[in-house]
Structures are given as C-alpha cells and as structure tokens.
C-alpha atoms as a PDB file:
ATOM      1  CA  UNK A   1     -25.799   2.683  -5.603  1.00  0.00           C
ATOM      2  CA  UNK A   2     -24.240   5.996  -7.157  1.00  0.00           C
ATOM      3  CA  UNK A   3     -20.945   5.150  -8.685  1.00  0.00           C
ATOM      4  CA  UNK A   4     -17.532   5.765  -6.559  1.00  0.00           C
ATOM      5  CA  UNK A   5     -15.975   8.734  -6.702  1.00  0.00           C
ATOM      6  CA  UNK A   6     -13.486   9.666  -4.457  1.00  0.00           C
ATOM      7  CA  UNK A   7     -10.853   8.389  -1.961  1.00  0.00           C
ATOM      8  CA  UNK A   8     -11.948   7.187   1.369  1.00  0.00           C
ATOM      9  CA  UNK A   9     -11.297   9.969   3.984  1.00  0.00           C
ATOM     10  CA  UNK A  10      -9.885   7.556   6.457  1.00  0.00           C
ATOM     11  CA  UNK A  11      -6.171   8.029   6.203  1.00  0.00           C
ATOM     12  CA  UNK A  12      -5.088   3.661   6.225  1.00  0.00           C
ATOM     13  CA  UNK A  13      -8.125   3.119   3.305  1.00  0.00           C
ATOM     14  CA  UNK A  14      -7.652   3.346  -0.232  1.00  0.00           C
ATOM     15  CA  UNK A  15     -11.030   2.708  -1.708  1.00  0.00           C
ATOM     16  CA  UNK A  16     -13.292   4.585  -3.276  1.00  0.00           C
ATOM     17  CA  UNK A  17     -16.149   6.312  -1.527  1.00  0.00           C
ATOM     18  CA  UNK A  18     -19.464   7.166  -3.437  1.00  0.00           C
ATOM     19  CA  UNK A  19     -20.313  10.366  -4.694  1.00  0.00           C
ATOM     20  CA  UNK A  20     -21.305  12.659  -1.777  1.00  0.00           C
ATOM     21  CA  UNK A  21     -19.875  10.549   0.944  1.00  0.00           C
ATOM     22  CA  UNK A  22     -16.257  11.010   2.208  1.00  0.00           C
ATOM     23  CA  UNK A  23     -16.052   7.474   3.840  1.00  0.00           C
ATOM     24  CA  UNK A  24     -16.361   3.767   1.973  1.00  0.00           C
ATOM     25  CA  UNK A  25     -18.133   2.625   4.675  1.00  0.00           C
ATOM     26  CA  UNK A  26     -19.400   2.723   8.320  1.00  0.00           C
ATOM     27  CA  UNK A  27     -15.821   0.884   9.453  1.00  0.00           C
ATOM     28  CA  UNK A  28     -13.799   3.805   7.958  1.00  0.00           C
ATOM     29  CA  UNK A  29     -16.136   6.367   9.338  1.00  0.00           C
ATOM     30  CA  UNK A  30     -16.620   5.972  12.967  1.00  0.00           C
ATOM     31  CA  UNK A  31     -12.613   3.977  13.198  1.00  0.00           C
ATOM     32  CA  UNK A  32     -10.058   6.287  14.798  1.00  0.00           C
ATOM     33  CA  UNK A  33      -7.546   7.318  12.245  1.00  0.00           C
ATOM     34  CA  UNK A  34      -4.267   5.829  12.327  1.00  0.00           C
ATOM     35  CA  UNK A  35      -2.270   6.416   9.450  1.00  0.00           C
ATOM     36  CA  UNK A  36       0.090   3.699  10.616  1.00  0.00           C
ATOM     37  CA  UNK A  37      -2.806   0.965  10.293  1.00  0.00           C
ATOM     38  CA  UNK A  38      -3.806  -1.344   7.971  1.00  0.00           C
ATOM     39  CA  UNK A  39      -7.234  -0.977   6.765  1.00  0.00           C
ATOM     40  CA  UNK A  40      -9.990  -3.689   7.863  1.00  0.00           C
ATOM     41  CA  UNK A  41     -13.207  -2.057   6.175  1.00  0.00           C
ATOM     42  CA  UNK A  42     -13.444  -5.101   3.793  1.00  0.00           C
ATOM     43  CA  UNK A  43     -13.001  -3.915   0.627  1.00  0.00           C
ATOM     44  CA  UNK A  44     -11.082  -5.868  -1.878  1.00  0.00           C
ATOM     45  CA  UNK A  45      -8.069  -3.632  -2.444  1.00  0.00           C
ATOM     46  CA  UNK A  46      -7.882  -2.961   1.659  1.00  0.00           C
ATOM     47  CA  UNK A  47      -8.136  -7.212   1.713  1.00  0.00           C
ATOM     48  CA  UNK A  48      -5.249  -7.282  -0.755  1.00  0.00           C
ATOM     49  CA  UNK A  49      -3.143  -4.935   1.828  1.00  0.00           C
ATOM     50  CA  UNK A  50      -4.169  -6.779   4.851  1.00  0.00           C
ATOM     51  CA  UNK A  51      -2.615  -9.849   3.032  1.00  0.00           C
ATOM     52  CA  UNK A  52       0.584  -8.520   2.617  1.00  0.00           C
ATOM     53  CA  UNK A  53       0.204  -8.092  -1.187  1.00  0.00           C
ATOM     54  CA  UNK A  54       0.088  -4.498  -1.357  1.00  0.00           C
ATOM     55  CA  UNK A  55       2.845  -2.483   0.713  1.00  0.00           C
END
C-alpha cells in the first residue's frame, strides 16, 4: 500500500487518498457527491464525523 497523499476527491470525505488515486475508496468514488452529507466510506476520521464528534 503506497502511503496517502492527498484529500479524498469526494466533497463530504476528509481522508486521505493514496498517491495516484483521487478517491479513499470505492464508497467515495462511485457515491454521488453531496457536499451536504456526512461521509460513510469507513474511515476513522469520517467515523469520528458520523458520530457527531467532528462538526
């Protein structure tokens, strides 16, 4: 696994993406964006926002 790089592409996720991919994962790539959203693509920090912790 190459080490993350970037921000996710998909507008509601905050994770990182790995170097030469623009999405985190499959969820964040083939979900419609919806900036308004919460994230579901099961990454810790998009967990933590799901929760409530992050805002």
């Amino acid at each position: 696994m190459t080490e993350p790089t970037d921000e996710c592409a998909h507008p509601a996720c905050h994770c990182p993406a790995e170097l030469g991919n623009d999405y985190c994962s499959d969820y964040c790539r083939f979900t419609p964006p919806h900036p308004a959203e919460v994230c579901q693509c099961g990454h810790d920090d998009c967990e933590l926002e799901v929760d409530g912790v992050l805002a």
